[in-house]
PDB file of N, CA and C in Angstrom:
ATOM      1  N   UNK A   1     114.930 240.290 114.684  1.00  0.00           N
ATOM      2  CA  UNK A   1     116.197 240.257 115.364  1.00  0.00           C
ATOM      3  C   UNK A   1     116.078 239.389 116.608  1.00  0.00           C
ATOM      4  N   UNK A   2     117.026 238.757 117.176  1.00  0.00           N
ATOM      5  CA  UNK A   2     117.229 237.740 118.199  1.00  0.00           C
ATOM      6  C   UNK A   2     118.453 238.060 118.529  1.00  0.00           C
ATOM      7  N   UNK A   3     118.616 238.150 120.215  1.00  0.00           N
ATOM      8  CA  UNK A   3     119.803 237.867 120.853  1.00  0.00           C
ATOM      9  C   UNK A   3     119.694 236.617 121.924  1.00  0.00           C
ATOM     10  N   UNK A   4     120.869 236.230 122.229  1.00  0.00           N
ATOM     11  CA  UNK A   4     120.598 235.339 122.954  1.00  0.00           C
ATOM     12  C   UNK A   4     121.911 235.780 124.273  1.00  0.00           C
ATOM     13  N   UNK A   5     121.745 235.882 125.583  1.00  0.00           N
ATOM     14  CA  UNK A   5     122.530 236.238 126.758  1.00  0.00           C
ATOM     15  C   UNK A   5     122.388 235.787 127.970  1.00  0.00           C
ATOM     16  N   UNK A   6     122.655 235.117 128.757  1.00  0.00           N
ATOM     17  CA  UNK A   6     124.426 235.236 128.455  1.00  0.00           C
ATOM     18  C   UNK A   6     125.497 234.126 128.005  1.00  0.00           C
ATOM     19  N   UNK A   7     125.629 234.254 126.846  1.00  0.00           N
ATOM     20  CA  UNK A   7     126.348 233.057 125.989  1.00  0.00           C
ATOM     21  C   UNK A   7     127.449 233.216 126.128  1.00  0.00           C
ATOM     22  N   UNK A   8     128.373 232.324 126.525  1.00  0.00           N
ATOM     23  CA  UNK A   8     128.299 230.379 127.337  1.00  0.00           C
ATOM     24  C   UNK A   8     127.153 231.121 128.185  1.00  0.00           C
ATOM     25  N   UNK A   9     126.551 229.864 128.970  1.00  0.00           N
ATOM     26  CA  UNK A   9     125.414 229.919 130.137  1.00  0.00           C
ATOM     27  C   UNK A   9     126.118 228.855 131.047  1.00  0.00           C
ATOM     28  N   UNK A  10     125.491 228.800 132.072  1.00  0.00           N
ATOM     29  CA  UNK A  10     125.516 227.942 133.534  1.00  0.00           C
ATOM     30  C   UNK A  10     124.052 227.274 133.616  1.00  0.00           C
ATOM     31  N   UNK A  11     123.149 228.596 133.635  1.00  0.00           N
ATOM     32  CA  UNK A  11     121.934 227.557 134.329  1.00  0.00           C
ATOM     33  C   UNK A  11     120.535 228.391 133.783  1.00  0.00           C
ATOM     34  N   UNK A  12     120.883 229.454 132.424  1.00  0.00           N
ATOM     35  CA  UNK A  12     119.921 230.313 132.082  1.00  0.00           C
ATOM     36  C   UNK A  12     120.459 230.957 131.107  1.00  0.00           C
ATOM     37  N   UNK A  13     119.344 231.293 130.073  1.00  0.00           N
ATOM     38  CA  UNK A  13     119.916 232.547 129.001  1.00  0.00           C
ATOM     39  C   UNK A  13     118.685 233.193 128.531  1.00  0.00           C
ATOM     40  N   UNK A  14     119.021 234.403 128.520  1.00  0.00           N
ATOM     41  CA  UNK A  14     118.029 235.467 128.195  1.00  0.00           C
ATOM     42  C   UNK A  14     117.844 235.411 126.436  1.00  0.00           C
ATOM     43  N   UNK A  15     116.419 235.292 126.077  1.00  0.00           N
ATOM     44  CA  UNK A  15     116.720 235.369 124.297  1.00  0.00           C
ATOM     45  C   UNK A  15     115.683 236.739 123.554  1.00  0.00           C
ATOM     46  N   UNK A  16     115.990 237.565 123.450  1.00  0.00           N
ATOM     47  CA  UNK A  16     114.963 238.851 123.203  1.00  0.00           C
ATOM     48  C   UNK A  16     114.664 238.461 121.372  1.00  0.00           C
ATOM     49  N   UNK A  17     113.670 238.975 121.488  1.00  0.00           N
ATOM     50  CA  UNK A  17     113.133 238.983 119.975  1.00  0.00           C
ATOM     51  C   UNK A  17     112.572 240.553 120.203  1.00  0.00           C
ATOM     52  N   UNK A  18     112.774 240.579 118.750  1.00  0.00           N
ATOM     53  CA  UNK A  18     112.170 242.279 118.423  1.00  0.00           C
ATOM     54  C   UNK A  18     111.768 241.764 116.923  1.00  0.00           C
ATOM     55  N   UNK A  19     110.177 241.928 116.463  1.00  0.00           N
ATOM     56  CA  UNK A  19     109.918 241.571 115.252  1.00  0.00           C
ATOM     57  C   UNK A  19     109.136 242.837 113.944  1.00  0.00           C
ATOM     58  N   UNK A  20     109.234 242.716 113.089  1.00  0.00           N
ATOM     59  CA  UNK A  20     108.330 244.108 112.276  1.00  0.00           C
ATOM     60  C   UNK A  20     107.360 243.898 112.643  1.00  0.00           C
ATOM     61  N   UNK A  21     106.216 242.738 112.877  1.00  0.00           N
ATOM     62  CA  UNK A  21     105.435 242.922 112.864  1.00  0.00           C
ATOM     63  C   UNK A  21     104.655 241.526 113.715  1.00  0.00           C
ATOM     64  N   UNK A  22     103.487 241.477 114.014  1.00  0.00           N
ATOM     65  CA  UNK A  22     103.080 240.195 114.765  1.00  0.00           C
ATOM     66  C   UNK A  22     103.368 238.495 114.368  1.00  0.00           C
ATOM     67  N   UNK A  23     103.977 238.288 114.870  1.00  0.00           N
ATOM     68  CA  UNK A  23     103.964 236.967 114.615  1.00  0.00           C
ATOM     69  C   UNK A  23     103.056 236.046 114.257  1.00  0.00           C
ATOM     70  N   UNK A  24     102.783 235.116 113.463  1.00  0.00           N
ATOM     71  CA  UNK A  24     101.967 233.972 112.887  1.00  0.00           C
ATOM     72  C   UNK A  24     102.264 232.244 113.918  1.00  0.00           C
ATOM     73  N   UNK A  25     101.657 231.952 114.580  1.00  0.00           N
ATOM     74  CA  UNK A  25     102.073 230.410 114.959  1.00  0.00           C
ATOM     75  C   UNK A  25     103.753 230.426 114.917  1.00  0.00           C
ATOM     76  N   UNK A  26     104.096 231.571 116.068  1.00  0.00           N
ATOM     77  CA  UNK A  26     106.054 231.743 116.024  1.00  0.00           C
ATOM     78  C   UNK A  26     106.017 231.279 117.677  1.00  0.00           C
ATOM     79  N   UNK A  27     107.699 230.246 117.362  1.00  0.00           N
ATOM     80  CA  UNK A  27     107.569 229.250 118.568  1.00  0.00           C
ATOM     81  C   UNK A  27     109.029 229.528 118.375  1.00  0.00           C
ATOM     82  N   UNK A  28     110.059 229.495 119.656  1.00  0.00           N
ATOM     83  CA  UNK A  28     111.547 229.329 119.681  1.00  0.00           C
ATOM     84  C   UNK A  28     111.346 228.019 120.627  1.00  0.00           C
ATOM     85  N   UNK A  29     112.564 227.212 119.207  1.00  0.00           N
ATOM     86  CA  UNK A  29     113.013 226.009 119.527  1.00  0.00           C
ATOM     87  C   UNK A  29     114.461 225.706 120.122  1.00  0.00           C
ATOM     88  N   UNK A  30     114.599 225.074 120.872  1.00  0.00           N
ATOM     89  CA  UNK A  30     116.061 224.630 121.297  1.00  0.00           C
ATOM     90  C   UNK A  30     116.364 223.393 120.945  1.00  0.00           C
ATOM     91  N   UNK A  31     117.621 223.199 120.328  1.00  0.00           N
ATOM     92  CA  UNK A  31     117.730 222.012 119.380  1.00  0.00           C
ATOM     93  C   UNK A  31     119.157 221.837 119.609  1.00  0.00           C
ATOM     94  N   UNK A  32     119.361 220.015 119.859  1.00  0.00           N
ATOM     95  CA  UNK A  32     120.514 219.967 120.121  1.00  0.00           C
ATOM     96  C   UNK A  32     121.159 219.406 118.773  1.00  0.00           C
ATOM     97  N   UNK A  33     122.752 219.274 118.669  1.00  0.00           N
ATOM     98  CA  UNK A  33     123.338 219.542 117.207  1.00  0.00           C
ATOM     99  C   UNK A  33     122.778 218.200 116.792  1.00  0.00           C
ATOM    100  N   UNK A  34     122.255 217.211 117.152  1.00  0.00           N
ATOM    101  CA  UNK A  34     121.661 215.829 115.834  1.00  0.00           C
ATOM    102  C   UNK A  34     120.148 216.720 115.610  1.00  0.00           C
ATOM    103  N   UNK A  35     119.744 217.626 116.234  1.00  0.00           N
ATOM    104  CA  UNK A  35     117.932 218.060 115.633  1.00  0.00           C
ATOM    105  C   UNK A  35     117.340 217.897 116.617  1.00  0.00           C
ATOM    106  N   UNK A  36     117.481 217.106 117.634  1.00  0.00           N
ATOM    107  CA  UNK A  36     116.597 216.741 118.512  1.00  0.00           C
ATOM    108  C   UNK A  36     115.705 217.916 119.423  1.00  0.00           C
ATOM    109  N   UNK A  37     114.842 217.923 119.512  1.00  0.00           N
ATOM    110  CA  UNK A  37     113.896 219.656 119.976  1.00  0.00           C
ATOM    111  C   UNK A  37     114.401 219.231 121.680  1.00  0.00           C
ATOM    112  N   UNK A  38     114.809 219.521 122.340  1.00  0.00           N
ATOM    113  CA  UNK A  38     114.431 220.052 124.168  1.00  0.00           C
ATOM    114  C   UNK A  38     113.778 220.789 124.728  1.00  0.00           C
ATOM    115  N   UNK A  39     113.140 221.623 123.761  1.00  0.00           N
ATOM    116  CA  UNK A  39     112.674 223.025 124.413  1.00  0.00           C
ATOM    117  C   UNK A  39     112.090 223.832 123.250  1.00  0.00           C
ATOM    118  N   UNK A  40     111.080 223.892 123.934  1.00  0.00           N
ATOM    119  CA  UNK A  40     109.915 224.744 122.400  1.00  0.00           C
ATOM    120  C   UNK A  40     109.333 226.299 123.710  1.00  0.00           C
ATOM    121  N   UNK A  41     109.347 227.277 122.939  1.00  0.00           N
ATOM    122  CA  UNK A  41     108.417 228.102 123.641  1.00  0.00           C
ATOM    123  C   UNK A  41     107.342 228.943 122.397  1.00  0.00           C
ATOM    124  N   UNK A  42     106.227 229.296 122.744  1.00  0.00           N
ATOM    125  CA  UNK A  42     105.363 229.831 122.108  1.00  0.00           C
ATOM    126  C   UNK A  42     106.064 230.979 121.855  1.00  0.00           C
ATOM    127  N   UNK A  43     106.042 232.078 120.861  1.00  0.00           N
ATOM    128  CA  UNK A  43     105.978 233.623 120.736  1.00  0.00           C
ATOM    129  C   UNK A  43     104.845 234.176 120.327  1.00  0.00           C
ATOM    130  N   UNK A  44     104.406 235.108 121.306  1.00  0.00           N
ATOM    131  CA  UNK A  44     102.763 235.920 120.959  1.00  0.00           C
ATOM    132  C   UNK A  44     102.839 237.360 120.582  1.00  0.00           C
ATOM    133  N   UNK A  45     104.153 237.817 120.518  1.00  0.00           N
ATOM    134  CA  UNK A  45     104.141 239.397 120.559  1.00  0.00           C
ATOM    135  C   UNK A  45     105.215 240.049 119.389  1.00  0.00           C
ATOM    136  N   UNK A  46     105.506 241.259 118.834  1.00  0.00           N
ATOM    137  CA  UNK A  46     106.332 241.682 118.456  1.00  0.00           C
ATOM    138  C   UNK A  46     107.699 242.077 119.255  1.00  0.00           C
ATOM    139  N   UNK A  47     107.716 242.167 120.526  1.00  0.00           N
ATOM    140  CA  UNK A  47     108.951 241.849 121.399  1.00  0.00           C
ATOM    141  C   UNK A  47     108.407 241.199 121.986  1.00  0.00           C
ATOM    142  N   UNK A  48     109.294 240.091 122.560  1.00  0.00           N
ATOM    143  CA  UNK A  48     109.136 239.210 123.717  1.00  0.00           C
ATOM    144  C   UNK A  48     110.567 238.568 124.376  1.00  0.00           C
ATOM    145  N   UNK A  49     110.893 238.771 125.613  1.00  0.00           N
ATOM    146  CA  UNK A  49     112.113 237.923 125.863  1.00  0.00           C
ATOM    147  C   UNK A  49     111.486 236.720 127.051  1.00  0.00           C
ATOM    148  N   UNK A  50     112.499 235.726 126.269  1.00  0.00           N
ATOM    149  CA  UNK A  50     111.749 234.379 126.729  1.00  0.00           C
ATOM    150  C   UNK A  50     113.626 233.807 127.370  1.00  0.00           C
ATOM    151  N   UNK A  51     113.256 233.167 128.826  1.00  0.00           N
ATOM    152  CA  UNK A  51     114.598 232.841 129.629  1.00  0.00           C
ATOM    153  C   UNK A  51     114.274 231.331 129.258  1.00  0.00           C
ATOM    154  N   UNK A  52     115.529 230.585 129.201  1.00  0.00           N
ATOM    155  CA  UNK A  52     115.508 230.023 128.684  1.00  0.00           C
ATOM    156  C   UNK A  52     116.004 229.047 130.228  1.00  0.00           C
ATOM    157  N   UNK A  53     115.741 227.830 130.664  1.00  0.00           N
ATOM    158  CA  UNK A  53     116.486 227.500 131.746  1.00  0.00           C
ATOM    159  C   UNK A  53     117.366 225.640 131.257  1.00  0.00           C
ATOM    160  N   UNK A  54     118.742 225.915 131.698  1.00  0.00           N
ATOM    161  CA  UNK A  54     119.394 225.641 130.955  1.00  0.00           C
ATOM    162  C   UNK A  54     120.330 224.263 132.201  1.00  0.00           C
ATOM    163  N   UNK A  55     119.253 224.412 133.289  1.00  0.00           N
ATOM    164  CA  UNK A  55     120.002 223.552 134.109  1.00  0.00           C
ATOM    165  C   UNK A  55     119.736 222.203 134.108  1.00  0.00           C
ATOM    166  N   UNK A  56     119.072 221.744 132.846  1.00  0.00           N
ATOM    167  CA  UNK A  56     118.797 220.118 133.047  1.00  0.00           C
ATOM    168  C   UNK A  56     119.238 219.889 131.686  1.00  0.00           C
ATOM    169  N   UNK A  57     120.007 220.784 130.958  1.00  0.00           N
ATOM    170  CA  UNK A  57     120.276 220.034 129.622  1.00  0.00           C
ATOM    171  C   UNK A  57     121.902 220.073 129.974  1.00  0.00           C
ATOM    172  N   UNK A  58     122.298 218.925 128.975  1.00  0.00           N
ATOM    173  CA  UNK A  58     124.078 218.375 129.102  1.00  0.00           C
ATOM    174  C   UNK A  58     124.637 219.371 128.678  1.00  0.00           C
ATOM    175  N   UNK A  59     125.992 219.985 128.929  1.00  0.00           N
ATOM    176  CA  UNK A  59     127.005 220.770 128.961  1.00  0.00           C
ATOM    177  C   UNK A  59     127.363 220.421 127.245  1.00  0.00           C
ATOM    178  N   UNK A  60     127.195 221.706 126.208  1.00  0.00           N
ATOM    179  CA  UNK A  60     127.339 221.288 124.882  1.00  0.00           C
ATOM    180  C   UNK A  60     127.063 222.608 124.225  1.00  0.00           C
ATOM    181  N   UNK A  61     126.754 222.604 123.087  1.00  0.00           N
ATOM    182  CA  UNK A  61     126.193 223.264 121.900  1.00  0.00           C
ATOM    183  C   UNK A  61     125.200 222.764 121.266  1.00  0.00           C
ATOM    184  N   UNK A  62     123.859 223.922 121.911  1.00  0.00           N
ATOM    185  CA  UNK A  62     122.512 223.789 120.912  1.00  0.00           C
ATOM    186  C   UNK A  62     122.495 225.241 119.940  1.00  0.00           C
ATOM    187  N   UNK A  63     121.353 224.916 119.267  1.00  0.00           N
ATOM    188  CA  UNK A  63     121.220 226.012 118.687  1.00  0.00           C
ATOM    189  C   UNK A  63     119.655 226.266 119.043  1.00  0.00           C
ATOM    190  N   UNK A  64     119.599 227.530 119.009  1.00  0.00           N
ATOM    191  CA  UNK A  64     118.154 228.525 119.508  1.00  0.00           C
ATOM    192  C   UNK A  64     117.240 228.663 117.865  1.00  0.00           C
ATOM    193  N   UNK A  65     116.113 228.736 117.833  1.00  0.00           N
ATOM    194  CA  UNK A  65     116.082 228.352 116.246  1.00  0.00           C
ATOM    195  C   UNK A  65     114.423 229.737 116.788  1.00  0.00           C
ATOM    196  N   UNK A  66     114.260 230.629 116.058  1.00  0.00           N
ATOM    197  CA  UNK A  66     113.368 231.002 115.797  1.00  0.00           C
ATOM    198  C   UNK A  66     112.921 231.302 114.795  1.00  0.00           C
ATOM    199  N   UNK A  67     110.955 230.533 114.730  1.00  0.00           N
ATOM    200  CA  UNK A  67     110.366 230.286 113.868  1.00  0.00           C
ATOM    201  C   UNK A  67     109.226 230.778 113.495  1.00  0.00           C
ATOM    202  N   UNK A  68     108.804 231.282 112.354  1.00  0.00           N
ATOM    203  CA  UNK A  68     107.102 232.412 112.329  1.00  0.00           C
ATOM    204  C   UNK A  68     106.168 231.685 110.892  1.00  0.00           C
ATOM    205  N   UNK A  69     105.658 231.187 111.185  1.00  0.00           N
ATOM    206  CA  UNK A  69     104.789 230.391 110.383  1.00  0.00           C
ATOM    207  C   UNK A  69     105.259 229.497 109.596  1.00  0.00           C
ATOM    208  N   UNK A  70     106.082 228.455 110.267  1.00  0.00           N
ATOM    209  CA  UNK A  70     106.629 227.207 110.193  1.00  0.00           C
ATOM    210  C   UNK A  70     107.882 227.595 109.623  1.00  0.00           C
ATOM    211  N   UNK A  71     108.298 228.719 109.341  1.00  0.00           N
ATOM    212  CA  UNK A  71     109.705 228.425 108.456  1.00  0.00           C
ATOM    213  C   UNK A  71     110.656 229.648 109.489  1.00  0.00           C
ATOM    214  N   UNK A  72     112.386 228.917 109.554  1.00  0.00           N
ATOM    215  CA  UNK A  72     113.360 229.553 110.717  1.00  0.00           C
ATOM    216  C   UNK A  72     113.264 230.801 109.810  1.00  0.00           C
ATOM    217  N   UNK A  73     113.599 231.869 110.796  1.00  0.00           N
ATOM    218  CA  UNK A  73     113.642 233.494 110.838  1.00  0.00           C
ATOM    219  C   UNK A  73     114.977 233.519 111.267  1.00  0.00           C
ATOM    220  N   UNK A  74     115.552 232.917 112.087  1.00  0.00           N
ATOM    221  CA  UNK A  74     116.553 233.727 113.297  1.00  0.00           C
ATOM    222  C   UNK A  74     117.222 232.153 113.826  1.00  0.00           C
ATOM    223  N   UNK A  75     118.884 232.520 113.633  1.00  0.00           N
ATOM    224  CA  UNK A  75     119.449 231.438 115.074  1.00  0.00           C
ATOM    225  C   UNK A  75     120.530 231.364 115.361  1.00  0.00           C
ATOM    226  N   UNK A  76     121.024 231.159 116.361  1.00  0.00           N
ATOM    227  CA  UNK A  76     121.606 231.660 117.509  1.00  0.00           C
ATOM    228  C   UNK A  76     122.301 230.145 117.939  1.00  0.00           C
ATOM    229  N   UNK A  77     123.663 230.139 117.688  1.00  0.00           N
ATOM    230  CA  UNK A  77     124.007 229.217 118.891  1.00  0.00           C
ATOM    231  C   UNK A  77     124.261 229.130 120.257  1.00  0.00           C
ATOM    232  N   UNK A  78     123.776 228.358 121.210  1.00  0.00           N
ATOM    233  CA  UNK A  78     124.065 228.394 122.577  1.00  0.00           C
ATOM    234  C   UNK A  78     124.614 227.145 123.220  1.00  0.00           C
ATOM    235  N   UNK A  79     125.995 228.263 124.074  1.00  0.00           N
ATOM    236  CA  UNK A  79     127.115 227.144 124.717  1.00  0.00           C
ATOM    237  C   UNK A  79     126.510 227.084 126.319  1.00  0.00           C
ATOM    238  N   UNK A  80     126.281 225.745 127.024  1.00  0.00           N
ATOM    239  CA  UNK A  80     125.569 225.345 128.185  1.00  0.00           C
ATOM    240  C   UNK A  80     127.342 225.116 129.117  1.00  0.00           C
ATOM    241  N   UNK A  81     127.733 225.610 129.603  1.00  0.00           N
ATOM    242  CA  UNK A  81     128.767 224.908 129.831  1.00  0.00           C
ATOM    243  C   UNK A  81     128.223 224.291 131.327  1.00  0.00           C
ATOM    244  N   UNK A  82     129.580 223.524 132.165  1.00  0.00           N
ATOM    245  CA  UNK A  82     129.243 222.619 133.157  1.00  0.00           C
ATOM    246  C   UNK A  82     129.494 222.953 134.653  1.00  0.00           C
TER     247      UNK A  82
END
């Protein structure tokens, strides 16, 4: 499970993961709508909330993409507004 808060954002968003079980090489990606990655974070745990900081990317729609041994699990769109 993945949430992502507080969606729209300004300058930050909270993204919680809660998983069954330990993660394998699991990384949340931030991806803007052509694919392009901005933002990778590692995941090491069965919960983890990872903030996301949101003040140097353009006012838009990415999507939050979480991933557990190379293949998406979970995703979430996120509005950056300006």
């Amino acid at each position: 499970m993945m949430t992502v808060s507080p969606n729209p954002t300004f300058n930050w968003a909270a993204v919680g993961i809660t998983l069954p079980q330990v993660p394998e090489n699991a990384s949340l990606r931030v991806l803007d709508l052509t694919g392009k990655e901005v933002q990778r974070h590692a995941i090491n745990g069965q919960q983890q909330q990872v903030v996301l900081d949101t003040r140097g990317l353009a006012p838009g729609a990415y999507l939050v993409v979480f991933q557990d041994a190379g293949k998406p699990v979970a995703q979430e769109k996120l509005i950056v507004q300006p």
